[in-house]
PDB file of N, CA and C in Angstrom:
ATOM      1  N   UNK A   1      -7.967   3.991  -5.105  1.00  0.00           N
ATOM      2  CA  UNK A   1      -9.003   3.974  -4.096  1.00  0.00           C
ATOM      3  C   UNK A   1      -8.654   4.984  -3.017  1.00  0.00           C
ATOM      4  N   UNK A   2      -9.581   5.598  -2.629  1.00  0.00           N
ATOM      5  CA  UNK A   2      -9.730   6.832  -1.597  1.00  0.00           C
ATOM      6  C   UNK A   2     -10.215   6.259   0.076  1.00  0.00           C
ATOM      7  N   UNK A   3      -9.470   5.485   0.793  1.00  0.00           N
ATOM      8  CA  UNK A   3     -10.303   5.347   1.959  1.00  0.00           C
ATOM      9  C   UNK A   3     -10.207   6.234   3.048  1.00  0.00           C
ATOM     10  N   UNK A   4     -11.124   6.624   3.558  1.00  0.00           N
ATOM     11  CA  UNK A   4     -11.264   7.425   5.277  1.00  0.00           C
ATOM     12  C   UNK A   4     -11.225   6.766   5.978  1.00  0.00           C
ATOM     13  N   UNK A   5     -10.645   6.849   7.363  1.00  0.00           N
ATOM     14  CA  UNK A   5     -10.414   6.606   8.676  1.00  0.00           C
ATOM     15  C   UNK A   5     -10.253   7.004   9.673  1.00  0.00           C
ATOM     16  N   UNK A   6     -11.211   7.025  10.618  1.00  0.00           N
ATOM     17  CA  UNK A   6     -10.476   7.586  12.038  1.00  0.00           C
ATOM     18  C   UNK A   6     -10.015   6.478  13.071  1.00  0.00           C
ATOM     19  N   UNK A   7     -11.479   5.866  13.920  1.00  0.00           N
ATOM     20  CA  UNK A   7     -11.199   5.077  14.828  1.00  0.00           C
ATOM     21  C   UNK A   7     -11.432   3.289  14.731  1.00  0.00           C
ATOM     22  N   UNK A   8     -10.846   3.043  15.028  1.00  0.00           N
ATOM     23  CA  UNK A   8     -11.279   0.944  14.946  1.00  0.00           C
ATOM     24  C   UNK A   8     -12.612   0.918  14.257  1.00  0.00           C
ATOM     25  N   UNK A   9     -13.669   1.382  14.416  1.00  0.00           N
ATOM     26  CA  UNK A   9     -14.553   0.885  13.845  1.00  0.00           C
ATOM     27  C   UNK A   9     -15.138   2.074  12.518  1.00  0.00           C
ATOM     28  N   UNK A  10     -14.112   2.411  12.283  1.00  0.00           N
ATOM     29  CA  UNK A  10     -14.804   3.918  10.927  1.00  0.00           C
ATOM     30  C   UNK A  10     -13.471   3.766   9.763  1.00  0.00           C
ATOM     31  N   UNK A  11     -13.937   3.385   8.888  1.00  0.00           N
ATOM     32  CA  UNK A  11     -13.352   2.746   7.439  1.00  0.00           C
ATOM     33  C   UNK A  11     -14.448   2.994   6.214  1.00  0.00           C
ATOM     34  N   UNK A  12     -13.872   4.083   5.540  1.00  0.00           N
ATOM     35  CA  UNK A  12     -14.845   3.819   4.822  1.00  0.00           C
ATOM     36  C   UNK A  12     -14.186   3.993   2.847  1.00  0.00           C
ATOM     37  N   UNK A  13     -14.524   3.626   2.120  1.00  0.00           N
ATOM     38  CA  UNK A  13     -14.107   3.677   0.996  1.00  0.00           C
ATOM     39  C   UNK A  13     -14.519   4.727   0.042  1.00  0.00           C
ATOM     40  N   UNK A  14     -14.440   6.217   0.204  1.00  0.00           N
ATOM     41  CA  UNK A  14     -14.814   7.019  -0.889  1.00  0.00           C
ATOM     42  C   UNK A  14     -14.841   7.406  -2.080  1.00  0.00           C
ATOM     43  N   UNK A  15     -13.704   6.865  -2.812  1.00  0.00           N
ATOM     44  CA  UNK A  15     -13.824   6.369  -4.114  1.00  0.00           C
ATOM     45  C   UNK A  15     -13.222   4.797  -4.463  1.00  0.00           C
ATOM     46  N   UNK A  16     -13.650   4.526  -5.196  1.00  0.00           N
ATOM     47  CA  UNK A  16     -13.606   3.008  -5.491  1.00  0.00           C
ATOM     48  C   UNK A  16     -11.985   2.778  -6.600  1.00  0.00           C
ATOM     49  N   UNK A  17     -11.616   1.288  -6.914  1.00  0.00           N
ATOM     50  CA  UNK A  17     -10.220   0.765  -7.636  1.00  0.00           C
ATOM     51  C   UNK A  17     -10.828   2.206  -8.959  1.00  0.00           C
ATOM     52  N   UNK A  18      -9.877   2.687  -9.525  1.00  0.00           N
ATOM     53  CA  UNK A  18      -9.452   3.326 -11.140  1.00  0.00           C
ATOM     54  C   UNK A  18      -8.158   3.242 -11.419  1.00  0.00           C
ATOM     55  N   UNK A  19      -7.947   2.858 -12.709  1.00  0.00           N
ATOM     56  CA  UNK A  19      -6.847   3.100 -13.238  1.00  0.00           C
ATOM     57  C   UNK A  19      -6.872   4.615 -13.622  1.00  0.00           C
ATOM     58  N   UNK A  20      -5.499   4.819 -13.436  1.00  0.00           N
ATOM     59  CA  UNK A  20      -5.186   6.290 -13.354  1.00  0.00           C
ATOM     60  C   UNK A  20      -4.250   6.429 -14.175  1.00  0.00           C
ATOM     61  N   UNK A  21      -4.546   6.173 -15.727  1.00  0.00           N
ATOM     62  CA  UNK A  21      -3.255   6.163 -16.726  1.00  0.00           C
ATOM     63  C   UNK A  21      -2.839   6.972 -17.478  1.00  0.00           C
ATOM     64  N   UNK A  22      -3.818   8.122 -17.308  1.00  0.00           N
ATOM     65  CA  UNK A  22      -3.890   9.320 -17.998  1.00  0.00           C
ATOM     66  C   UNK A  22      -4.000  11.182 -17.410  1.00  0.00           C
ATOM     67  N   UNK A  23      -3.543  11.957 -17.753  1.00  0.00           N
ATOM     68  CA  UNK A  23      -3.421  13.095 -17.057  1.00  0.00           C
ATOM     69  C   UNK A  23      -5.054  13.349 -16.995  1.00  0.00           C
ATOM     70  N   UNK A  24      -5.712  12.686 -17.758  1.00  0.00           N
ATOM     71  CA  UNK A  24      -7.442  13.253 -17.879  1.00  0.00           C
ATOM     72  C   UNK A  24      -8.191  12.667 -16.431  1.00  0.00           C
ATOM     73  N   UNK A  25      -7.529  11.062 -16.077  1.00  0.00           N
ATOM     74  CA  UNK A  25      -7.703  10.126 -15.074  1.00  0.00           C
ATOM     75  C   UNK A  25      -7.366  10.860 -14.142  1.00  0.00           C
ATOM     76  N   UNK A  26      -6.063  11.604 -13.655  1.00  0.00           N
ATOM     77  CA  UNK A  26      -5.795  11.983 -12.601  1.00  0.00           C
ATOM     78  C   UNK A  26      -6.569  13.183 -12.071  1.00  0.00           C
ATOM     79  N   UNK A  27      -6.805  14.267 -13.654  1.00  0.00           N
ATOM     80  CA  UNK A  27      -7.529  15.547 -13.493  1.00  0.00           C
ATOM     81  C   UNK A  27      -9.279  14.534 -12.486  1.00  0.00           C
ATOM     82  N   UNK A  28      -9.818  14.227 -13.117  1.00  0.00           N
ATOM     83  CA  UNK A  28     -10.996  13.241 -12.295  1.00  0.00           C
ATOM     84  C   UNK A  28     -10.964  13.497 -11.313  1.00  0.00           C
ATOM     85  N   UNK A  29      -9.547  12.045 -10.858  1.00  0.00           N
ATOM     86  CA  UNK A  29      -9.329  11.451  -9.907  1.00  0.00           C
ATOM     87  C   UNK A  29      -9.638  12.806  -8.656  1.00  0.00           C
ATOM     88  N   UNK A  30      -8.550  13.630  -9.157  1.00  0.00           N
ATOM     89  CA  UNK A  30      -8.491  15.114  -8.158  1.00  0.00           C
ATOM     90  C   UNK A  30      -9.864  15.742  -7.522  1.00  0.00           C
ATOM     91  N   UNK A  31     -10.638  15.880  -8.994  1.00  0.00           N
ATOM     92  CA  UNK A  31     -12.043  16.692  -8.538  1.00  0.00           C
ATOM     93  C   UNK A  31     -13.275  15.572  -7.615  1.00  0.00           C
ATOM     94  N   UNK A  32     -12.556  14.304  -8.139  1.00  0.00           N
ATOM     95  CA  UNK A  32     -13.550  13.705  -6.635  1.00  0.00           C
ATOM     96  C   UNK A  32     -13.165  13.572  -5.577  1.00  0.00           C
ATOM     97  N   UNK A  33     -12.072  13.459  -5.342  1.00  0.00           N
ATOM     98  CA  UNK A  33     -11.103  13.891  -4.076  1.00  0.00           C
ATOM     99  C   UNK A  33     -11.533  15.004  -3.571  1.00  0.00           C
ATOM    100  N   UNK A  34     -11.584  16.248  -4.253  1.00  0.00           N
ATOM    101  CA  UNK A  34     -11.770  17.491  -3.667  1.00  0.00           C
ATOM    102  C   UNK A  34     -13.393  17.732  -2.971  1.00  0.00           C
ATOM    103  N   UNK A  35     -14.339  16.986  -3.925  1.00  0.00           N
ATOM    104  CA  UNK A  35     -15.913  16.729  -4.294  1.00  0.00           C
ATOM    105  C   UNK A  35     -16.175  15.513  -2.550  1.00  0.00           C
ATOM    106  N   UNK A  36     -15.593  14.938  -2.102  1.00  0.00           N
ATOM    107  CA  UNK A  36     -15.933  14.046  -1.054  1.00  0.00           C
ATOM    108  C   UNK A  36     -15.818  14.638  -0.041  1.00  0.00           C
ATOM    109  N   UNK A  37     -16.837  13.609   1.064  1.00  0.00           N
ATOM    110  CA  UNK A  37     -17.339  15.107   2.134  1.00  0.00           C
ATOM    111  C   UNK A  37     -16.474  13.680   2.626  1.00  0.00           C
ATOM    112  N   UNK A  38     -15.984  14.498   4.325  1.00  0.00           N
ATOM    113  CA  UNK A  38     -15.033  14.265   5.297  1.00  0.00           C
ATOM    114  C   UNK A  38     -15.892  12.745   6.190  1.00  0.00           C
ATOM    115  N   UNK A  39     -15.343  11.495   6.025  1.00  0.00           N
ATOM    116  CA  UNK A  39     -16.352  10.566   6.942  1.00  0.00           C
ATOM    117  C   UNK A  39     -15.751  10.460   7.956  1.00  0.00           C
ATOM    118  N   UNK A  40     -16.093  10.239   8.942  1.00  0.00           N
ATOM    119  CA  UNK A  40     -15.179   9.800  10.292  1.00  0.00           C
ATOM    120  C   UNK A  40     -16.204   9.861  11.442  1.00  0.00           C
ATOM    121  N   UNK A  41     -16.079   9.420  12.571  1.00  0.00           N
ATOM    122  CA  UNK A  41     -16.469   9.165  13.500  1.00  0.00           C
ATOM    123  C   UNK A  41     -15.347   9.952  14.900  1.00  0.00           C
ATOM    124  N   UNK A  42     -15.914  10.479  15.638  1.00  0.00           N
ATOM    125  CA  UNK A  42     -15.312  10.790  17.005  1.00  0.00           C
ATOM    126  C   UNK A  42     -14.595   9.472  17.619  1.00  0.00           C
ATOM    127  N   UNK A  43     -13.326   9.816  17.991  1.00  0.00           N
ATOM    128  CA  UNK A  43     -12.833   8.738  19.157  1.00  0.00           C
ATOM    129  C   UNK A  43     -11.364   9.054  18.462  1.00  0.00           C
ATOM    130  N   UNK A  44     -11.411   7.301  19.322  1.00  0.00           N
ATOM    131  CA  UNK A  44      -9.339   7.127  19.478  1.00  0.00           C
ATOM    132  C   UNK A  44      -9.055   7.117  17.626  1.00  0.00           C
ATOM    133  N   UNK A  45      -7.359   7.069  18.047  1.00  0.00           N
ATOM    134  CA  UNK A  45      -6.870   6.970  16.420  1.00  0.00           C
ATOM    135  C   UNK A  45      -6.316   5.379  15.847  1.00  0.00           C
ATOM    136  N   UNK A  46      -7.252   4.715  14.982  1.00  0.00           N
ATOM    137  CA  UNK A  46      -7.407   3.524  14.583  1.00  0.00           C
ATOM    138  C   UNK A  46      -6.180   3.024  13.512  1.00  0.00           C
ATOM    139  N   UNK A  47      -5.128   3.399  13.940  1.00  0.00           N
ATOM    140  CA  UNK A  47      -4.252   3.407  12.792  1.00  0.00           C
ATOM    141  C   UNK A  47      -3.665   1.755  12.215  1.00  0.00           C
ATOM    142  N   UNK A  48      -3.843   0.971  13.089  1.00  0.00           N
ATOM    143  CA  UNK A  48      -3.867  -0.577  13.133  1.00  0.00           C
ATOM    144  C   UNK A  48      -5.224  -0.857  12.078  1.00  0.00           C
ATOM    145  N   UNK A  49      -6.372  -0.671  12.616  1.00  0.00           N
ATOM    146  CA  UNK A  49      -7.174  -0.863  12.281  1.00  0.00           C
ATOM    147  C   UNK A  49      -7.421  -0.186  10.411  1.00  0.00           C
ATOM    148  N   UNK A  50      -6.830   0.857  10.232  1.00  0.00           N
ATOM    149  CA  UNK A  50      -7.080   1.475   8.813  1.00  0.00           C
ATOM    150  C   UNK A  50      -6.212   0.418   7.932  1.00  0.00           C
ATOM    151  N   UNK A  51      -4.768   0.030   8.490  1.00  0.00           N
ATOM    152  CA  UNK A  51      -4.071  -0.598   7.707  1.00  0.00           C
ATOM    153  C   UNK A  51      -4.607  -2.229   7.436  1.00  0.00           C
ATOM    154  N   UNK A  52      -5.382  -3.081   8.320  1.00  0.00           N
ATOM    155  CA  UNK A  52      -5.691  -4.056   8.588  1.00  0.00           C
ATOM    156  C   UNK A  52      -7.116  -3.613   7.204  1.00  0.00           C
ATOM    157  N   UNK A  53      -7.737  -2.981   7.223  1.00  0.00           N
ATOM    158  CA  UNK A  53      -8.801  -2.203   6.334  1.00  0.00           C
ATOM    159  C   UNK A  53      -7.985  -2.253   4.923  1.00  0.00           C
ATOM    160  N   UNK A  54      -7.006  -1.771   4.813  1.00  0.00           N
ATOM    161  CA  UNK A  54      -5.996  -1.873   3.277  1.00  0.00           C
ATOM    162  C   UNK A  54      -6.098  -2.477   2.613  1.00  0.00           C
ATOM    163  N   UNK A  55      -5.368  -3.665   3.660  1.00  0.00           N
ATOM    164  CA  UNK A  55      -4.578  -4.604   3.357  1.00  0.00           C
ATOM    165  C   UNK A  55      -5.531  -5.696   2.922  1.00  0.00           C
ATOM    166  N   UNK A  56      -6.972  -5.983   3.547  1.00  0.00           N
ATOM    167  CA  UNK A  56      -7.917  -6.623   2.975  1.00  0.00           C
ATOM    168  C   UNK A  56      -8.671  -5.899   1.680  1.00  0.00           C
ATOM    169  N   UNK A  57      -8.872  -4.827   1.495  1.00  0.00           N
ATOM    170  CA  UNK A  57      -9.024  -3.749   0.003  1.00  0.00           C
ATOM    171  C   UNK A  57      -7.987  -4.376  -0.920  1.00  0.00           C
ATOM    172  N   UNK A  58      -6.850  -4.112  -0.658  1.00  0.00           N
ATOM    173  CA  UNK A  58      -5.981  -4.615  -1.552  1.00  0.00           C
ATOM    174  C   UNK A  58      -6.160  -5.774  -2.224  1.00  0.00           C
ATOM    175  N   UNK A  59      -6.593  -6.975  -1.582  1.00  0.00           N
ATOM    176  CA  UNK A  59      -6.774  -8.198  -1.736  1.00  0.00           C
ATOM    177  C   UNK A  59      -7.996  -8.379  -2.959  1.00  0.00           C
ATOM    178  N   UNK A  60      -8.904  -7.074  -2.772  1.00  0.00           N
ATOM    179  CA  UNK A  60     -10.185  -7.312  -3.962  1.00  0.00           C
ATOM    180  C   UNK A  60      -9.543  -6.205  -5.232  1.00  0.00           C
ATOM    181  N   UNK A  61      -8.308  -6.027  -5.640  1.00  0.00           N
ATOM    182  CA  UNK A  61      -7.946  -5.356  -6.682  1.00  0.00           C
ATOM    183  C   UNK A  61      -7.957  -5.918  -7.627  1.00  0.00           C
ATOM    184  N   UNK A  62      -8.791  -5.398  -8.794  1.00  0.00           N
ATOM    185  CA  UNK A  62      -9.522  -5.958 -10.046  1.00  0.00           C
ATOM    186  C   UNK A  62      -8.014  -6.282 -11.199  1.00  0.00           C
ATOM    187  N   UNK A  63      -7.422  -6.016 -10.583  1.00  0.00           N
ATOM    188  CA  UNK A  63      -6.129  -5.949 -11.519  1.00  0.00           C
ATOM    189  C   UNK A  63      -4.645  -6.211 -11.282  1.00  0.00           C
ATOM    190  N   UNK A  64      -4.224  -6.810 -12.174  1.00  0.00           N
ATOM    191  CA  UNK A  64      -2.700  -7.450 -12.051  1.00  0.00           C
ATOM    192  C   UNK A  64      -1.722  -5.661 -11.482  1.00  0.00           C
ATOM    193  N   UNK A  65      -0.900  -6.087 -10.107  1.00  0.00           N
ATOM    194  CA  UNK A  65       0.221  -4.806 -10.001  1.00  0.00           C
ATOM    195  C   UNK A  65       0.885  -5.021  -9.463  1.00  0.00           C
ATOM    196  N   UNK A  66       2.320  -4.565 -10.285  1.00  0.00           N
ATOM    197  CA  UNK A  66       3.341  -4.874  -9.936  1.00  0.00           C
ATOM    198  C   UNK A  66       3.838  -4.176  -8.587  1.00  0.00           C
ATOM    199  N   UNK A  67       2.971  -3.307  -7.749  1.00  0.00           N
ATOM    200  CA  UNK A  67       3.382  -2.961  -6.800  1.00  0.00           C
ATOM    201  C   UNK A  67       2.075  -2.859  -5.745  1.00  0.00           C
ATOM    202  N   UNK A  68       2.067  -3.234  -4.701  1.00  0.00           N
ATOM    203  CA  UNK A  68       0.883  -2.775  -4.214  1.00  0.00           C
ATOM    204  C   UNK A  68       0.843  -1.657  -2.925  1.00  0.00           C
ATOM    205  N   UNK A  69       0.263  -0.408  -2.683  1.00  0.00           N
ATOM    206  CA  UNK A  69       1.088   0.548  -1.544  1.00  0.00           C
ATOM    207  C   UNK A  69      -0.185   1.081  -1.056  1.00  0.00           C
ATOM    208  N   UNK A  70       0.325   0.844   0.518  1.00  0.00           N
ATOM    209  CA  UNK A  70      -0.716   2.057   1.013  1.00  0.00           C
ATOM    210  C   UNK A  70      -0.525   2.992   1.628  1.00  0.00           C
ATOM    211  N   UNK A  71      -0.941   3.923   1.758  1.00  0.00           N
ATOM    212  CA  UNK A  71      -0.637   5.795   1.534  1.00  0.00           C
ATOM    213  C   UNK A  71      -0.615   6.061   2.886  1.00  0.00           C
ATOM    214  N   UNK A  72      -1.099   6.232   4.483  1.00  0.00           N
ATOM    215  CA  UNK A  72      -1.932   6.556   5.353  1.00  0.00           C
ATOM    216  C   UNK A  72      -1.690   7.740   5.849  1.00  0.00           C
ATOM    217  N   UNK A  73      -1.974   8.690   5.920  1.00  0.00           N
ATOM    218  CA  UNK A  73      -2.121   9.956   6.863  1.00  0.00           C
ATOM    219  C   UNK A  73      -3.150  10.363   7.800  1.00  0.00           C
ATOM    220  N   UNK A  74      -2.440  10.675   9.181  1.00  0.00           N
ATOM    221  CA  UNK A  74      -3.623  10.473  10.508  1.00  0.00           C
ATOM    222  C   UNK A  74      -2.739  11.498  11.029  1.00  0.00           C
ATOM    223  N   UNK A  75      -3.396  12.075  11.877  1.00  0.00           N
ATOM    224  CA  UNK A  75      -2.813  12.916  13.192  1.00  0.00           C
ATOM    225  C   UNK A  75      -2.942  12.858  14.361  1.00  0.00           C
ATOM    226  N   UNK A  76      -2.467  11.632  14.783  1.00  0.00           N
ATOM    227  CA  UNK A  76      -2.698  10.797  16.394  1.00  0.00           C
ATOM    228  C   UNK A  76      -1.624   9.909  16.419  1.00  0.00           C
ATOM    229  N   UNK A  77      -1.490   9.564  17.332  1.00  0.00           N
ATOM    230  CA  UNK A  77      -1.201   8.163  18.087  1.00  0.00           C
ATOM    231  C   UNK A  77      -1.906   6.883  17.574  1.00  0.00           C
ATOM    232  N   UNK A  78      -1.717   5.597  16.926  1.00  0.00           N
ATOM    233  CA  UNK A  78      -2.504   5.084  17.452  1.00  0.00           C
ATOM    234  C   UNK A  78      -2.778   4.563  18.446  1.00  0.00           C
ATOM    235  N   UNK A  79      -4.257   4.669  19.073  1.00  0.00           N
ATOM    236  CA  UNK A  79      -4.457   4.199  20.638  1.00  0.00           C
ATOM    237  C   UNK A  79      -5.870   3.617  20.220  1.00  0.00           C
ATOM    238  N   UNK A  80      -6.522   3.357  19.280  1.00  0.00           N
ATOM    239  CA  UNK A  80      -7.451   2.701  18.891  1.00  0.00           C
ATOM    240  C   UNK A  80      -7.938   1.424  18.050  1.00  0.00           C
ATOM    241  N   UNK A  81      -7.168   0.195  18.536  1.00  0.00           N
ATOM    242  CA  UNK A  81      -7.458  -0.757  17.562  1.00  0.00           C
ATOM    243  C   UNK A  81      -6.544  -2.189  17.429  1.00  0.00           C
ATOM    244  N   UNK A  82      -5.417  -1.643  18.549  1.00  0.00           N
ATOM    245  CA  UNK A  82      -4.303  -2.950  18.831  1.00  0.00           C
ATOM    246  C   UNK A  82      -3.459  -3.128  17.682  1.00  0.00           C
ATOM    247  N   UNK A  83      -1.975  -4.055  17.907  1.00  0.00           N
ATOM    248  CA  UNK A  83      -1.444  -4.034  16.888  1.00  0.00           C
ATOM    249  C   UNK A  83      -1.970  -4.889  15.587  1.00  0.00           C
ATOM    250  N   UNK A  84      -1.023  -4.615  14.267  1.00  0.00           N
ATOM    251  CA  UNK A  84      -1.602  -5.594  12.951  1.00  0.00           C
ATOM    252  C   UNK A  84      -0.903  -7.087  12.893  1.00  0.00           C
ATOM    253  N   UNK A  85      -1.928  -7.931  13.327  1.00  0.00           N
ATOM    254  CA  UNK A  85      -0.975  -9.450  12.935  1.00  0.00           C
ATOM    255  C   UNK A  85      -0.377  -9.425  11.840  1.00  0.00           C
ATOM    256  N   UNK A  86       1.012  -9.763  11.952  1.00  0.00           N
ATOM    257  CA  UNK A  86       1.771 -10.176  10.769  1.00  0.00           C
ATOM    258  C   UNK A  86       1.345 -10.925   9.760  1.00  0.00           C
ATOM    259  N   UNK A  87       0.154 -12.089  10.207  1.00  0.00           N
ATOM    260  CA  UNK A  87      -0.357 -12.720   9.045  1.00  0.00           C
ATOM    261  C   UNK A  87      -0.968 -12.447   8.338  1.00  0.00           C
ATOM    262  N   UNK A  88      -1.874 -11.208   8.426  1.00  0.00           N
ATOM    263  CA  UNK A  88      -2.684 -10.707   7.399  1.00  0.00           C
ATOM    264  C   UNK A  88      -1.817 -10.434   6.210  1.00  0.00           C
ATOM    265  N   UNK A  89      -0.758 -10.083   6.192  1.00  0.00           N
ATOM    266  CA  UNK A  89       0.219  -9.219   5.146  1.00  0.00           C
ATOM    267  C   UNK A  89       0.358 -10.884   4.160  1.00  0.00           C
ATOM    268  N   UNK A  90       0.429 -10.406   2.887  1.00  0.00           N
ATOM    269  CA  UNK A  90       0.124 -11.546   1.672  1.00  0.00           C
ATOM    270  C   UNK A  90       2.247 -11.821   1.676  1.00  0.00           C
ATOM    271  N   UNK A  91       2.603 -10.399   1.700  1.00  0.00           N
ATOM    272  CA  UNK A  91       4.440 -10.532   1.360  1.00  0.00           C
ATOM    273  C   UNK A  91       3.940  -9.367   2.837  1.00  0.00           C
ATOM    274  N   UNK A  92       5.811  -9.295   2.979  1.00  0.00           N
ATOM    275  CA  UNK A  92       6.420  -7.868   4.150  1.00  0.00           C
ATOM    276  C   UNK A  92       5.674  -6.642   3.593  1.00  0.00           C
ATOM    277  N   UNK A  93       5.533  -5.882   4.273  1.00  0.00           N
ATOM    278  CA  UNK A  93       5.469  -4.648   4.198  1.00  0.00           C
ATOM    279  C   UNK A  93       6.304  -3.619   4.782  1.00  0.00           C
ATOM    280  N   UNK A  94       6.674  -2.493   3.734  1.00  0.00           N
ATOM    281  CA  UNK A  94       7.212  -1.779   4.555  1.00  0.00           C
ATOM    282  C   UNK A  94       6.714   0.058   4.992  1.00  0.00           C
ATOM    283  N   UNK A  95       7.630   0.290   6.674  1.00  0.00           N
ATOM    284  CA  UNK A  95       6.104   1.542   6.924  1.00  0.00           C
ATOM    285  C   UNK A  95       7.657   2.761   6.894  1.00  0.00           C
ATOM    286  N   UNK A  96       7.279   3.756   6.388  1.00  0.00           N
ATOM    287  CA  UNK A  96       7.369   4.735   6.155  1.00  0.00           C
ATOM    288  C   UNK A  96       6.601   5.949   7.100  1.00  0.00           C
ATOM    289  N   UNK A  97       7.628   6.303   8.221  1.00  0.00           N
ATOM    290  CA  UNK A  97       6.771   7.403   9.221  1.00  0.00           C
ATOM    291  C   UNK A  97       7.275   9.101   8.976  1.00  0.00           C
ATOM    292  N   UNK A  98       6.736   9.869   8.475  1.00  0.00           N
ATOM    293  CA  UNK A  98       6.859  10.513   8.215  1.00  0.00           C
ATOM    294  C   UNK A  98       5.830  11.890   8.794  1.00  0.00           C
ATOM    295  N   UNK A  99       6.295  13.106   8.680  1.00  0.00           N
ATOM    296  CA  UNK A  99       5.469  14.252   9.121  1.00  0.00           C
ATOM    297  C   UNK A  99       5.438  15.275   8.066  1.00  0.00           C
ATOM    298  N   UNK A 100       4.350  15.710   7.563  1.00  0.00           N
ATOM    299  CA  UNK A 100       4.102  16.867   6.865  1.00  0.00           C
ATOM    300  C   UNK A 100       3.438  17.810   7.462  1.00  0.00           C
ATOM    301  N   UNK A 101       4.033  19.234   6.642  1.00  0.00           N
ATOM    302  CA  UNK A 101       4.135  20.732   7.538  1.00  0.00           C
ATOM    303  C   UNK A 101       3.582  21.070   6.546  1.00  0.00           C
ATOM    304  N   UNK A 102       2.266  21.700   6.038  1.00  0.00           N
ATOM    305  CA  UNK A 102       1.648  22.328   5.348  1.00  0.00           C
ATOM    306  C   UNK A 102       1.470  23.328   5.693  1.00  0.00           C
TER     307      UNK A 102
END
């Protein structure tokens, strides 16, 4: 699944659950990735809010997995959306902060 995000209230799901088990799946996967126009909304950066968005996505996955992960890349702060209650999370999660230089 492909979701967009900017601020607390802009979540949106651009491509839907696929299994991706095959180099033919991923070739796809890529050209609708590339094929989707940019959604987002102006404002603060909702980064609470995208993961809180996941983590309930996750919950409607059509399929047994042995791992479940979510990806997020933003370029802000978040300052839009408050922190994530611990209870939403089904097990721990763990966050990974990282910066990429393209």
């Amino acid at each position: 699944t492909l979701v967009q995000w900017s601020s607390r209230d802009s979540q949106v799901v651009v491509i839907g659950w696929q299994a991706l088990a095959t180099s033919r799946d991923l070739e796809a996967f890529a050209r609708q990735t590339e094929k989707a126009g940019r959604h987002w909304l102006p404002g603060g950066t909702g980064l609470a809010a995208a993961v809180n968005f996941s983590v309930a996505l996750l919950q409607t996955l059509p399929a047994v997995a042995s791992r479940r992960v979510i990806d997020i890349s933003g370029d802000g702060a978040d300052n839009d959306g408050g922190g994530t209650p611990c209870w939403l999370f089904p097990r721990p999660l763990t966050f990974v902060y990282a910066l990429a230089i393209l």
